[in-house]
Protein backbone atom coordinates (compact mmCIF):
# COMPACT_ATOMS: atom_id res chain seq x y z
CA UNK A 1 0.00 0.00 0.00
CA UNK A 2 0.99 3.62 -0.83
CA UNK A 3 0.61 6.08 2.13
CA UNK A 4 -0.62 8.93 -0.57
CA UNK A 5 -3.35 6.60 -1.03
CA UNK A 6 -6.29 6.86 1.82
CA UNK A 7 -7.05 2.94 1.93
CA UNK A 8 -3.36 3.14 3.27
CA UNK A 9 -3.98 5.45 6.18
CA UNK A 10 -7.80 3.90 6.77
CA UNK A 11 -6.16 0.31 7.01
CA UNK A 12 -3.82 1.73 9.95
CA UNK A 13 -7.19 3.50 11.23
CA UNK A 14 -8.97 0.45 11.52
CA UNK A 15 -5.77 -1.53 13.06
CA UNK A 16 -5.80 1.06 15.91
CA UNK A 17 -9.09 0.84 16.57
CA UNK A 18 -8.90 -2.34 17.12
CA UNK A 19 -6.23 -2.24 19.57
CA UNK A 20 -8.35 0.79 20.96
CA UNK A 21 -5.44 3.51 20.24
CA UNK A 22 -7.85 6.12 19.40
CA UNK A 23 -5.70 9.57 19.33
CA UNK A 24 -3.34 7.80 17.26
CA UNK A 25 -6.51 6.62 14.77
CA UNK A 26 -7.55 9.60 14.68
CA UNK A 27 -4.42 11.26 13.49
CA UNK A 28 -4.24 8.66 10.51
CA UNK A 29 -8.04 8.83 9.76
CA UNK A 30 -7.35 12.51 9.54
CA UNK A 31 -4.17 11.84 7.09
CA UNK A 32 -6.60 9.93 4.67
CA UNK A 33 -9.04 12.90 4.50
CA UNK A 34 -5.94 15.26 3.85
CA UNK A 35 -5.05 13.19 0.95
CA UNK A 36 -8.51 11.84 -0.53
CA UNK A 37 -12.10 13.66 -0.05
CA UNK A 38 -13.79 11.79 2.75
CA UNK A 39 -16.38 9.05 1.73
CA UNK A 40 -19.23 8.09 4.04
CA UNK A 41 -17.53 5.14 5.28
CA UNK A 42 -14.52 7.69 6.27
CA UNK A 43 -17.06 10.02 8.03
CA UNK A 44 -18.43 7.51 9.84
CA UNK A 45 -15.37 5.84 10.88
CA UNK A 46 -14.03 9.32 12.16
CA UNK A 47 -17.14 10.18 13.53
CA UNK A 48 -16.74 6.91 15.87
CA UNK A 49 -13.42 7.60 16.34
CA UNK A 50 -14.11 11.07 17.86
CA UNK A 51 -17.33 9.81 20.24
CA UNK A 52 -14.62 7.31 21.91
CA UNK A 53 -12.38 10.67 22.33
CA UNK A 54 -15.40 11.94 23.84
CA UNK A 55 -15.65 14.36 21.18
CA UNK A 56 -19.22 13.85 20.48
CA UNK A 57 -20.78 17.03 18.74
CA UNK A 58 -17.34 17.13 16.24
CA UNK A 59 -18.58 12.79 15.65
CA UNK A 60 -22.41 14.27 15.68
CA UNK A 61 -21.11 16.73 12.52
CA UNK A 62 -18.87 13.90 11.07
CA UNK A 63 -22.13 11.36 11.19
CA UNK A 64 -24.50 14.93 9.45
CA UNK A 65 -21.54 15.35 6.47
CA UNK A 66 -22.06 11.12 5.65
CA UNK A 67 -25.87 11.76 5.52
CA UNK A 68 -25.13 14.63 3.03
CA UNK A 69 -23.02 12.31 0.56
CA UNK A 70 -25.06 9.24 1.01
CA UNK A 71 -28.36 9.10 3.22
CA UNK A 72 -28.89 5.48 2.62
CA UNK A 73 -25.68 4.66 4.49
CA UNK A 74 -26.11 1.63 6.86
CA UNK A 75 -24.08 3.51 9.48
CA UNK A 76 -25.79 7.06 9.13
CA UNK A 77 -29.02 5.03 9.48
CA UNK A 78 -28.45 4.05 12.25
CA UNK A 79 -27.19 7.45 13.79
CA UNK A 80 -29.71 8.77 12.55
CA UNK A 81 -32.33 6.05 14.70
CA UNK A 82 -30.12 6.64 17.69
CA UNK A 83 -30.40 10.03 17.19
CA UNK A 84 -34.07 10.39 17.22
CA UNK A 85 -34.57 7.90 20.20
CA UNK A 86 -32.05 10.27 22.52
CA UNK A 87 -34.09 13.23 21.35
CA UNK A 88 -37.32 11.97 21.97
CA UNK A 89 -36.15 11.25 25.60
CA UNK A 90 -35.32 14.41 26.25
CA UNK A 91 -38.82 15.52 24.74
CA UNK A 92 -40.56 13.24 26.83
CA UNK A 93 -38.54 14.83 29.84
CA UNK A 94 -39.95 18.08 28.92
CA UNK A 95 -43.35 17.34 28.25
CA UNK A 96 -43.33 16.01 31.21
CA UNK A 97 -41.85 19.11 33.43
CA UNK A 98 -44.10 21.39 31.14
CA UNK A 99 -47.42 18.96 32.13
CA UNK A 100 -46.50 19.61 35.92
CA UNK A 101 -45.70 23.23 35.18
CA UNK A 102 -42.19 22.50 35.48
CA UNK A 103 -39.13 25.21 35.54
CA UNK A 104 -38.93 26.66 31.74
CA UNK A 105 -35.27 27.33 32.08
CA UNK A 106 -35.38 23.52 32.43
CA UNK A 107 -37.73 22.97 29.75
CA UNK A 108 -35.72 24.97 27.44
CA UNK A 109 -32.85 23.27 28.47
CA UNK A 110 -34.02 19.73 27.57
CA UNK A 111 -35.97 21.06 24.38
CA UNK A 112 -32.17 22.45 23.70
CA UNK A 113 -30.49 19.16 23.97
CA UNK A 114 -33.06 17.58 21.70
CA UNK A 115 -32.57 20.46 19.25
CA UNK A 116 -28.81 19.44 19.47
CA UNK A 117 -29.69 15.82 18.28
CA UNK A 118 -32.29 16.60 15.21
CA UNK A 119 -31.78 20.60 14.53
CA UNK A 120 -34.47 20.27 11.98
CA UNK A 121 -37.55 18.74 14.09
CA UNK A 122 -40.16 21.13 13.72
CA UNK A 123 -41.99 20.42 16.80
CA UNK A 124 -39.03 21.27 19.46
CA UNK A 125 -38.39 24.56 17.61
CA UNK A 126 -42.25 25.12 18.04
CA UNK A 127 -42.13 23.90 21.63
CA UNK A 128 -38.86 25.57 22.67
CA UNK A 129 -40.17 28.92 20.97
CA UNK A 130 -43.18 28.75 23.07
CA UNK A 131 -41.22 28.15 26.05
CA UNK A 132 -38.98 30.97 24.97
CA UNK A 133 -42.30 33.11 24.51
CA UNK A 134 -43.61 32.24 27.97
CA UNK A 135 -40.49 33.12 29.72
CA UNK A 136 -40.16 36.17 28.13
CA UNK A 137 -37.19 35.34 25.65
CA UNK A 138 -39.12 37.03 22.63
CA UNK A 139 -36.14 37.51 20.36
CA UNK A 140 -35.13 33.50 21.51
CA UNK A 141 -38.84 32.77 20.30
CA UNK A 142 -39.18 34.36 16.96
CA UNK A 143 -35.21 33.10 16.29
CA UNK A 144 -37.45 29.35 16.66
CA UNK A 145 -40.03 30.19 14.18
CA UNK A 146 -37.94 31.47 11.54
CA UNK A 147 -36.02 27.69 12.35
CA UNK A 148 -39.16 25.78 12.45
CA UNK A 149 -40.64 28.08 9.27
CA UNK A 150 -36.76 26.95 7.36
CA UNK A 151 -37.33 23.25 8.41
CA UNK A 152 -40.73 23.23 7.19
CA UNK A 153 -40.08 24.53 3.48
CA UNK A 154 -37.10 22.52 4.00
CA UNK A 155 -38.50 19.90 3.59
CA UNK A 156 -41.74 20.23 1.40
CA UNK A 157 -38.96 21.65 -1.20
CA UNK A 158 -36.25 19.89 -0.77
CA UNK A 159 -32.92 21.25 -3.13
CA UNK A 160 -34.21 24.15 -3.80
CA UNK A 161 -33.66 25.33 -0.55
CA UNK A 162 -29.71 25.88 0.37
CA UNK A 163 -28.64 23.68 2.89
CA UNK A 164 -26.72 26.70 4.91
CA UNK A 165 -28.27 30.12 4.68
CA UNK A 166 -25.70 32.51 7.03
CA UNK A 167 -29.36 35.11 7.80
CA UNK A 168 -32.77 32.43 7.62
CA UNK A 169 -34.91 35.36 8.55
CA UNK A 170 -33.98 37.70 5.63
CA UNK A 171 -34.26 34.56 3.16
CA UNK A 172 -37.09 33.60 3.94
CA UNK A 173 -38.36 37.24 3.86
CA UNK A 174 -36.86 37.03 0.06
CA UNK A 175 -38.91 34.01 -0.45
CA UNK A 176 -42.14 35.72 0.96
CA UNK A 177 -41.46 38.62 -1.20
CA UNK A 178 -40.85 36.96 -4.68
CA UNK A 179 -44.47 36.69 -5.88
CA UNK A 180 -45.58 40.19 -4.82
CA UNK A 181 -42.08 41.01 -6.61
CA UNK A 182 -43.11 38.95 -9.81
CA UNK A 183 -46.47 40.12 -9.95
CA UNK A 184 -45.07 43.92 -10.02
CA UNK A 185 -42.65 43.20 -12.57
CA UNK A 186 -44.95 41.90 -14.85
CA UNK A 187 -47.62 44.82 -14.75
């Protein structure tokens, strides 16, 4: 094998993983990135790799960019099941505190966690932004609804929607604005 080759550096990844050396599989998982764009497999393997270095939101973003290149993937399917189970626990929890008329810093706080899990479920956003509203947070609130309102056309539009928009509220604004803007353009 030829170390500018990433099977080369993955092999070694996979041998140290074995023998549970993970900083020194991570340093050769990150040599096959630097000389080959990442597959999902690679993603996933680093992704692992950086949970067992208790790195878990850089492994959480690792497991997201393998979704992106192949959403089928065995491994990403199954983050993304494990994903959804943690952060419907931590719904449940606040459901639960919200039902007893719980603390809404905590509520928030567990709504947050979930949100950290599956940043695109529609229903937290909702939830947390009426937490945010009852607590006063109003800025906090509306921030939710422009995130729920960007999840939503998300996904009933799919790739016609980029995937990272730097100001949601002023594209969406855009996209509100584009008929009225066509209609004027064409009188």
């Amino acid at each position: 094998l030829d170390p500018v080759v990433a099977a080369y550096w993955v092999r070694k990844t996979v041998a140290l993983v074995k023998d549970r050396n993970f900083s020194d599989a991570f340093k050769n998982i990150e040599q096959a990135i630097s000389v080959e764009r990442p597959t999902a497999d690679v993603l996933c393997l680093r992704g692992k790799i950086q949970w067992a270095l208790d790195l878990m939101d850089a492994g959480n973003r690792d497991f997201r960019s393998a979704q992106e290149l192949d959403p089928e993937h065995p491994e990403v399917l199954n983050f993304m099941t494990f994903m959804i189970k943690r952060s419907n626990n931590y719904y449940q929890q606040a459901m639960a505190k919200l039902q007893k008329r719980g603390d809404l810093v905590e509520v928030i706080r567990l709504l947050t966690q979930a949100l950290s899990l599956t940043p695109d479920d529609m229903r937290l956003l909702i939830l947390r932004a009426k937490g945010n509203r009852s607590a006063g947070n109003l800025s906090a609130s509306l921030s939710d609804i422009d995130d729920a309102t960007f999840a939503y056309l998300s996904s009933m539009l799919g790739d016609e929607v980029p995937r990272h928009v730097p100001n949601r509220r002023m594209w969406l604004e855009e996209q509100a604005l584009k008929p009225y803007e066509q209609r004027v353009s064409e009188n």
